[in-house]
C-alpha atoms as a PDB file:
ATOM      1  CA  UNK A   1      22.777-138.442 -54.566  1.00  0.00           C
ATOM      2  CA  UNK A   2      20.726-135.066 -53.797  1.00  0.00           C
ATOM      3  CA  UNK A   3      16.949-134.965 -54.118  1.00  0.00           C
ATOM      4  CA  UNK A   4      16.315-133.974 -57.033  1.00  0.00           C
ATOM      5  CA  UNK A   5      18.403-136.715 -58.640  1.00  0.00           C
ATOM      6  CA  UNK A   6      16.827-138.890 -56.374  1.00  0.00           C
ATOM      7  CA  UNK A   7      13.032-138.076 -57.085  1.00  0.00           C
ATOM      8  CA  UNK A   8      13.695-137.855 -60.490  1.00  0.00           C
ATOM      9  CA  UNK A   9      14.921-141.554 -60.576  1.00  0.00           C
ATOM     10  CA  UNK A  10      11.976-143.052 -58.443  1.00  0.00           C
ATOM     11  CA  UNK A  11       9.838-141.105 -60.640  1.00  0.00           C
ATOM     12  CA  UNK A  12      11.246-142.754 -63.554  1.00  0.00           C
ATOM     13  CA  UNK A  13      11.526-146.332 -62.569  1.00  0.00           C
ATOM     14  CA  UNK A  14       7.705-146.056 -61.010  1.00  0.00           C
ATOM     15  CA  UNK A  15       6.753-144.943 -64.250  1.00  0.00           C
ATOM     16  CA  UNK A  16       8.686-148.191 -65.687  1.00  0.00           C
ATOM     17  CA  UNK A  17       6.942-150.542 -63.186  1.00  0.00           C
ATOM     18  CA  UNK A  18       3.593-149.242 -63.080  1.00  0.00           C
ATOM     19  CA  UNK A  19       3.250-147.342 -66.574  1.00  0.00           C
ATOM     20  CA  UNK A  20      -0.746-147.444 -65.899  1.00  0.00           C
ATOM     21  CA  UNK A  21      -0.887-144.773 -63.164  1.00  0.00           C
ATOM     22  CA  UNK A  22      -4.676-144.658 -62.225  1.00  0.00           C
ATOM     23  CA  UNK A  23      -7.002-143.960 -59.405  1.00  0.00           C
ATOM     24  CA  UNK A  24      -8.408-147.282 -57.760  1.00  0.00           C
ATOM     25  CA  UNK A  25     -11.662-145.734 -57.602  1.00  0.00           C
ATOM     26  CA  UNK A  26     -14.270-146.406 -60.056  1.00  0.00           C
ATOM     27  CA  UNK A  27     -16.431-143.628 -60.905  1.00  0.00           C
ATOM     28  CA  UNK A  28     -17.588-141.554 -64.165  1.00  0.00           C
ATOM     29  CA  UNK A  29     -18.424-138.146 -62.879  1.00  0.00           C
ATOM     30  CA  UNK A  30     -16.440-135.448 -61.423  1.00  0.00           C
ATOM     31  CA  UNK A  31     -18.806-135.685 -58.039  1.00  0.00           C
ATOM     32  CA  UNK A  32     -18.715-139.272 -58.030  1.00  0.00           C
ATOM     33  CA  UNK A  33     -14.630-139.609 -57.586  1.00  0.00           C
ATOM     34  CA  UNK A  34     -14.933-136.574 -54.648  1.00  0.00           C
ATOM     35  CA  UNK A  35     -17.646-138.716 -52.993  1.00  0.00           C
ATOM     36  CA  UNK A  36     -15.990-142.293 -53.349  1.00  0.00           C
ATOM     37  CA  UNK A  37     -13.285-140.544 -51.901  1.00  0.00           C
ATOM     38  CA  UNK A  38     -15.105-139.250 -48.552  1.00  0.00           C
ATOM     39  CA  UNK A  39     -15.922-143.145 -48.462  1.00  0.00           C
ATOM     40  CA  UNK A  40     -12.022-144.349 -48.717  1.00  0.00           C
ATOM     41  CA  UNK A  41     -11.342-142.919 -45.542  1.00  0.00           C
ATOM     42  CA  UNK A  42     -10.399-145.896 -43.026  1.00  0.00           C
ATOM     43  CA  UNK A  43     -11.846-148.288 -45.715  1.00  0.00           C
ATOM     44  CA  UNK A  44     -10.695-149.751 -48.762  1.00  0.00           C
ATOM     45  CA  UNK A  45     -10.783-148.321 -52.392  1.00  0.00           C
ATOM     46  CA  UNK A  46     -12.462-152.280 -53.292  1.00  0.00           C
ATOM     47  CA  UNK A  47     -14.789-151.997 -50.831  1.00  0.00           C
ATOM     48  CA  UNK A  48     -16.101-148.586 -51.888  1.00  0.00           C
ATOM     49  CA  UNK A  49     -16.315-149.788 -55.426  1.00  0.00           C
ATOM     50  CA  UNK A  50     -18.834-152.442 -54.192  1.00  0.00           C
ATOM     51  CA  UNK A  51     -21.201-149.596 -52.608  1.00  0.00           C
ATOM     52  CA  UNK A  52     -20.790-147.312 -55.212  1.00  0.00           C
ATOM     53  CA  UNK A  53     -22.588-148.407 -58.034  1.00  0.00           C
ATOM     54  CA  UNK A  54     -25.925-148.767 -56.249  1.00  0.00           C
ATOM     55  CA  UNK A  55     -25.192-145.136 -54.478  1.00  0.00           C
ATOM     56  CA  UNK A  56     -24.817-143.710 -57.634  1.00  0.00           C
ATOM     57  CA  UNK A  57     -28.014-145.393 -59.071  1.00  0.00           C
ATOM     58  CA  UNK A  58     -29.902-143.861 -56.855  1.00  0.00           C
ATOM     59  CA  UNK A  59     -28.551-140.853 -56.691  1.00  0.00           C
ATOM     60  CA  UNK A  60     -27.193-139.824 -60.090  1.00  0.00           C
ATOM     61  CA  UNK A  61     -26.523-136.168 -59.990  1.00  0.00           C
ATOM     62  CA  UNK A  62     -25.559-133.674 -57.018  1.00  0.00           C
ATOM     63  CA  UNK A  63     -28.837-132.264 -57.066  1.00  0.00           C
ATOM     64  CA  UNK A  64     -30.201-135.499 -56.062  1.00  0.00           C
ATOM     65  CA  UNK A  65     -27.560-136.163 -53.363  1.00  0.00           C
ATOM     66  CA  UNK A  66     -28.163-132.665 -51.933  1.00  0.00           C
ATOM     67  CA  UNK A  67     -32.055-133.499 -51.810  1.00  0.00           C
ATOM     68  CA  UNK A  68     -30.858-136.986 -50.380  1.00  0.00           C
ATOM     69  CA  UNK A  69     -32.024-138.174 -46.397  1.00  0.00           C
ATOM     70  CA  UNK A  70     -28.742-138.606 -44.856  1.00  0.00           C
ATOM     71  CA  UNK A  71     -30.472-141.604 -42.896  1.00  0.00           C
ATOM     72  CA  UNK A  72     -31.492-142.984 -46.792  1.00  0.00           C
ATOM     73  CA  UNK A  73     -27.600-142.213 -47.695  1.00  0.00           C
ATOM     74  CA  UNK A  74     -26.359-143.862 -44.232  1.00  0.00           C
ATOM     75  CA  UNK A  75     -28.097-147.316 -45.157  1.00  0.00           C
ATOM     76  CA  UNK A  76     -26.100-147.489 -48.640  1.00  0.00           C
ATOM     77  CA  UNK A  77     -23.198-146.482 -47.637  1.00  0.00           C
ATOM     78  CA  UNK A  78     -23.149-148.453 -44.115  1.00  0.00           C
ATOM     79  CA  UNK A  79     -20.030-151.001 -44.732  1.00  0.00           C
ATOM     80  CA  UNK A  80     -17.846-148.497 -45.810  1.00  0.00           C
ATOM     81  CA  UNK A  81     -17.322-147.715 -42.241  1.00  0.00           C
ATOM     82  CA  UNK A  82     -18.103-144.571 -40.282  1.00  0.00           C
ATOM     83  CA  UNK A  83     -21.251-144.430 -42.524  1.00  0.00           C
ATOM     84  CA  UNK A  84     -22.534-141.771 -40.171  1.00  0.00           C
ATOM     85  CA  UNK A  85     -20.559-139.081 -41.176  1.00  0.00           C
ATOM     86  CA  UNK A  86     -19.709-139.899 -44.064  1.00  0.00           C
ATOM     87  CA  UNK A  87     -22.832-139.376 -45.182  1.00  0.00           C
ATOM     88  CA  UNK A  88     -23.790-135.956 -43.376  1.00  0.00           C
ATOM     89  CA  UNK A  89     -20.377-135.129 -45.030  1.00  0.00           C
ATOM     90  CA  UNK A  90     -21.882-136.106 -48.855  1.00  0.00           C
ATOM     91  CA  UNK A  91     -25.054-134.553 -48.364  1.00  0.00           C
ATOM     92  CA  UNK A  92     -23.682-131.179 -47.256  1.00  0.00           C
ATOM     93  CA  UNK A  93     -21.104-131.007 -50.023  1.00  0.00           C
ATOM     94  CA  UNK A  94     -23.290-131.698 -52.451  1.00  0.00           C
ATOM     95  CA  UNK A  95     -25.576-128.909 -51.139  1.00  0.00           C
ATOM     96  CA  UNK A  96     -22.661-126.592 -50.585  1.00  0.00           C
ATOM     97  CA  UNK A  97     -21.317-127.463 -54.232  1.00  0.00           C
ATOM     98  CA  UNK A  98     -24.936-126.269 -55.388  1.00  0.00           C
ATOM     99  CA  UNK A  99     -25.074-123.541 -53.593  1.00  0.00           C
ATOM    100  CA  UNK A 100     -21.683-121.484 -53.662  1.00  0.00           C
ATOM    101  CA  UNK A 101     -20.466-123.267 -56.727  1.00  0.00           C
ATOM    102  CA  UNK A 102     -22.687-123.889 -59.232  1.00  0.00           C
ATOM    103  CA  UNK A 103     -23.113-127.367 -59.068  1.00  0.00           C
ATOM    104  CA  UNK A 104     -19.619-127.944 -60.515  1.00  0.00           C
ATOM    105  CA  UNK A 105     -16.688-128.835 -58.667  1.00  0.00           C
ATOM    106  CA  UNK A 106     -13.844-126.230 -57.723  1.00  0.00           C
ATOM    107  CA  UNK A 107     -10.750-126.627 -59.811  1.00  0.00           C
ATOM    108  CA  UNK A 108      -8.619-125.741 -56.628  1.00  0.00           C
ATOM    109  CA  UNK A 109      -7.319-127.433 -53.706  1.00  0.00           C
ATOM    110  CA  UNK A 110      -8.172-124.104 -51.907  1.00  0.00           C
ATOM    111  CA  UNK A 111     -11.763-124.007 -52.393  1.00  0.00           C
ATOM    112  CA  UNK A 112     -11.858-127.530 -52.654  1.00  0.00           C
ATOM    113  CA  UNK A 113     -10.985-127.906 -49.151  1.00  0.00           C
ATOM    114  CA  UNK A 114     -14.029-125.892 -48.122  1.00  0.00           C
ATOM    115  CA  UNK A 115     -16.273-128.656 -48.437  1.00  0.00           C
ATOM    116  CA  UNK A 116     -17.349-130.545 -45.671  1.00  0.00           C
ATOM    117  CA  UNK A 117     -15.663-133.402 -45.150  1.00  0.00           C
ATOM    118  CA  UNK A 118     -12.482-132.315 -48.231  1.00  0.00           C
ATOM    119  CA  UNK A 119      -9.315-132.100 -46.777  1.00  0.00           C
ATOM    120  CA  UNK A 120      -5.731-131.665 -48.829  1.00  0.00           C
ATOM    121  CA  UNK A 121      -5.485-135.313 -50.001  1.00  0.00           C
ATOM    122  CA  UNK A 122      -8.745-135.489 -50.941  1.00  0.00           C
ATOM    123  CA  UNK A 123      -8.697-131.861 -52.734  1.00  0.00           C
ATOM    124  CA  UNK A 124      -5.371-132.620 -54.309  1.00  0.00           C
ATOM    125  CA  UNK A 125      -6.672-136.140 -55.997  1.00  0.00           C
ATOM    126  CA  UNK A 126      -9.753-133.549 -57.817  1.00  0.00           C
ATOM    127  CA  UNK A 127      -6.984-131.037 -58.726  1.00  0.00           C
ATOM    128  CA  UNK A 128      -5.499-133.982 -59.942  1.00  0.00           C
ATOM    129  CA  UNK A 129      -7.549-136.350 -61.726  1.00  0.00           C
ATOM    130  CA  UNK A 130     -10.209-134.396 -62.895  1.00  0.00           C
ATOM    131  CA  UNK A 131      -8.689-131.070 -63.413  1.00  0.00           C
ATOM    132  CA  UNK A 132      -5.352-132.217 -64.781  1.00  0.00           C
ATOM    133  CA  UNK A 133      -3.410-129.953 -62.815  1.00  0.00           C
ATOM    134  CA  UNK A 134      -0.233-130.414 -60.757  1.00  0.00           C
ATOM    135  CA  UNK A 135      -0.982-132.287 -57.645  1.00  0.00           C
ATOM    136  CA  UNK A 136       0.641-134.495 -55.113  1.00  0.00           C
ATOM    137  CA  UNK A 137      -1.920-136.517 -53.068  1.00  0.00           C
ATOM    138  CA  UNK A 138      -0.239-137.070 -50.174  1.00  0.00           C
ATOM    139  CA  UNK A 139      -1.791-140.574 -48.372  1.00  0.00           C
ATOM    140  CA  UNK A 140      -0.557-142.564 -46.442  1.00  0.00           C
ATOM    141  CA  UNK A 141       1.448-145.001 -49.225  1.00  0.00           C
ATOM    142  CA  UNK A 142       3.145-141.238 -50.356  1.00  0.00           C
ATOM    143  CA  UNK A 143       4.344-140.443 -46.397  1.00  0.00           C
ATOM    144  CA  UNK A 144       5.573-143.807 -45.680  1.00  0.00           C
ATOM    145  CA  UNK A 145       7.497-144.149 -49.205  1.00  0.00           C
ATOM    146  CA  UNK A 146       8.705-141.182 -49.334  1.00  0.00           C
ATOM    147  CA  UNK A 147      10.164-141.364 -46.338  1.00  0.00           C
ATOM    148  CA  UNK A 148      12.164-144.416 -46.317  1.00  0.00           C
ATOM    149  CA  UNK A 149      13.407-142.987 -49.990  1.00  0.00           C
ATOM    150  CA  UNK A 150      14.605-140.049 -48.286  1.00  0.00           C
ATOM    151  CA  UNK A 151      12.722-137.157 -50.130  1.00  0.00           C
ATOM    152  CA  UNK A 152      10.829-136.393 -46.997  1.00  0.00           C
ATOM    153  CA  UNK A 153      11.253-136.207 -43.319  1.00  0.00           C
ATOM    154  CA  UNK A 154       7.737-135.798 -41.624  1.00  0.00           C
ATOM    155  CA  UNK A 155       4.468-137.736 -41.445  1.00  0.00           C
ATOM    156  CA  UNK A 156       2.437-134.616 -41.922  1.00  0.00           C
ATOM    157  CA  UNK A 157       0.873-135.136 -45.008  1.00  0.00           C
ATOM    158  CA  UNK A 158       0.746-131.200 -45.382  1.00  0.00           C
ATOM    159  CA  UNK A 159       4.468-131.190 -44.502  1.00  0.00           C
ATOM    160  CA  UNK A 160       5.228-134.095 -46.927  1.00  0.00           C
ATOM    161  CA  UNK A 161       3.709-132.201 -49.675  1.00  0.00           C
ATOM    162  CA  UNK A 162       5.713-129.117 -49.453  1.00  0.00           C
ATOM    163  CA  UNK A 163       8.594-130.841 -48.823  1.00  0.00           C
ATOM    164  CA  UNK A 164       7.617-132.688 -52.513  1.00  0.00           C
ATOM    165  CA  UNK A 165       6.818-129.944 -53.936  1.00  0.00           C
ATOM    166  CA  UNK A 166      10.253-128.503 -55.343  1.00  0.00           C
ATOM    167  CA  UNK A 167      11.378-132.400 -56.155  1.00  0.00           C
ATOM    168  CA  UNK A 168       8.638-133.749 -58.551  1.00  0.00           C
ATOM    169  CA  UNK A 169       7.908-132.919 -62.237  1.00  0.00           C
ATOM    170  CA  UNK A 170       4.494-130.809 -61.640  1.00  0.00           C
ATOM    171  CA  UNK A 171       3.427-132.373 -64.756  1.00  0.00           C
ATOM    172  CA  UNK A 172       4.014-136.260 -62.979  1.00  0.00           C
ATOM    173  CA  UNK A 173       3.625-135.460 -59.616  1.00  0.00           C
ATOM    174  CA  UNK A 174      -0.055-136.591 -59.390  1.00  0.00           C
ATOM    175  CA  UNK A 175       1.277-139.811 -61.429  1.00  0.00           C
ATOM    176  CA  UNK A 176       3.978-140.358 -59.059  1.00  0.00           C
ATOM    177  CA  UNK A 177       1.211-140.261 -56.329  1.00  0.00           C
ATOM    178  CA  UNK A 178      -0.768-143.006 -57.775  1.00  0.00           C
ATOM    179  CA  UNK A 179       2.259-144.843 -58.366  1.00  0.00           C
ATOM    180  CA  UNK A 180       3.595-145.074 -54.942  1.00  0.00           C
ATOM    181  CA  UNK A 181      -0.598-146.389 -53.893  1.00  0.00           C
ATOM    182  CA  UNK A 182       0.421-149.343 -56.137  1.00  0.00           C
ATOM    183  CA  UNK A 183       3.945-149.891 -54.908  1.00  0.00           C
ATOM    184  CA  UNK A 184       2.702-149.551 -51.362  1.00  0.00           C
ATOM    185  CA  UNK A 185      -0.300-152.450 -51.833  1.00  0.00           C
ATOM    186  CA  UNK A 186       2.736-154.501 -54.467  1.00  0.00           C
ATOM    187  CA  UNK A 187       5.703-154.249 -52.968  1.00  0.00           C
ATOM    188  CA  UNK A 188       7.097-151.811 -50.181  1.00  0.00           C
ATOM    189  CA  UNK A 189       4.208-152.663 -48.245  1.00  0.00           C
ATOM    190  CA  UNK A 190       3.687-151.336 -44.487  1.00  0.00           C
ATOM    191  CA  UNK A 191       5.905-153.314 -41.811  1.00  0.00           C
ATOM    192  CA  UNK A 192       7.140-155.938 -44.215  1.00  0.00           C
ATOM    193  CA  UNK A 193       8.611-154.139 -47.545  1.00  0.00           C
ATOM    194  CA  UNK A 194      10.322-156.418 -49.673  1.00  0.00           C
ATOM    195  CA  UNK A 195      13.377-154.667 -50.460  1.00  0.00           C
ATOM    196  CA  UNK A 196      14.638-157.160 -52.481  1.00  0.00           C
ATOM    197  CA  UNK A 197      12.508-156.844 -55.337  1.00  0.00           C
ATOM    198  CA  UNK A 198      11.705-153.426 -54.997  1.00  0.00           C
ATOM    199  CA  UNK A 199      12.839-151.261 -58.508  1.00  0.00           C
ATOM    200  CA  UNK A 200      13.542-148.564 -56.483  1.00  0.00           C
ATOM    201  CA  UNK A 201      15.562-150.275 -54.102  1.00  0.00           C
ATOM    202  CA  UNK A 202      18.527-148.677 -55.959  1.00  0.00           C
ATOM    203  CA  UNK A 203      17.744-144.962 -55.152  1.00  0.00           C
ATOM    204  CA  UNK A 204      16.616-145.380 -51.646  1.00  0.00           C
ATOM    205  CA  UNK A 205      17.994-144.314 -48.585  1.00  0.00           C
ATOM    206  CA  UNK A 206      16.295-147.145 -46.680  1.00  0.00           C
ATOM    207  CA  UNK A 207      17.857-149.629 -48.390  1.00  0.00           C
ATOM    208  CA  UNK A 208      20.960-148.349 -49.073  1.00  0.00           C
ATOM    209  CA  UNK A 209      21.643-146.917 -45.355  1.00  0.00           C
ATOM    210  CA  UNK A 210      22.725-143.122 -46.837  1.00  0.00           C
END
């Protein structure tokens, strides 16, 4: 089976087990999804829906989070982890998104990654999500998958990504992406995937020692 074949099948049976393909994240605002983001990083997408609603109370708009005290920001933000940075990193991009952009998020991952604190995965997932535009959000469910199906051969996400590129459907790539988070947390999950029940067991290279 080449790659294409190959990605086009695990695209299809994802689609089959998971036909509700949607960020974990729980936000209603363009900004909000790029900051609940910054706060995924080494913490979970649950956990940063428990800090986000009162964030986001307080702070409604980016104007407000670029007028925000970073120390005021830290304290709300403070069990996601790494709150330190995390929330230099909001403040800034919200006065950087103000400044250079309008107030309204970039629609590419180019200028996306700019912002302090954006890199591809995160830039990809706005591209993706909010934009509606051909994206492949490469975490760390994508490289691992990916990999044992065969379609890639690196755990760069950058790499990954280009190496996905030419394979998926640009109009279900950022799908796919979400897919694979749910597969990864369901089923094929890190250091224990249960290949037995896994619906793309019959497509990858893993399991089926190609």
């Amino acid at each position: 089976m080449d790659n294409l074949t190959r990605a086009a099948m695990a695209t299809d049976l994802l689609e089959q087990e998971y036909p509700g393909a949607v960020c974990s994240l729980e936000y209603e605002k363009p900004h909000e999804l790029l900051i609940s983001v910054r706060l995924a990083a080494q913490c979970t997408d649950a956990r940063v829906n428990l800090v986000t609603p009162a964030l986001f109370a307080k702070y409604p708009t980016i104007e407000a989070f670029a007028q925000a005290d970073v120390a005021d920001v830290e304290e709300l933000i403070r069990s996601c982890g790494f709150f330190r940075t995390k929330a230099r990193d909001i403040v800034a991009m919200c006065q950087m998104l103000l400044r250079d952009y309008n107030g309204v998020l970039p629609d590419t991952v180019e200028e996306l990654v700019k912002l302090p604190g954006v890199g591809r995965k995160t830039a990809n997932l706005i591209v993706g999500d909010v934009y509606h535009k051909p994206a492949i959000v490469c975490d760390t469910h994508c490289i691992r998958i990916t990999n044992l199906l065969g379609l890639a051969t690196s755990k760069d996400p950058l790499k990954v990504e280009n190496q996905l590129r030419p394979l998926l459907d640009p109009q279900r790539s950022n799908d796919f992406c979400h897919r694979l988070v749910l597969h990864g947390r369901a089923v094929c999950i890190a250091n224990r995937p249960q290949c037995a029940k896994c619906c793309l067991a019959c497509c990858c290279k893993h399991f089926t020692g190609e």
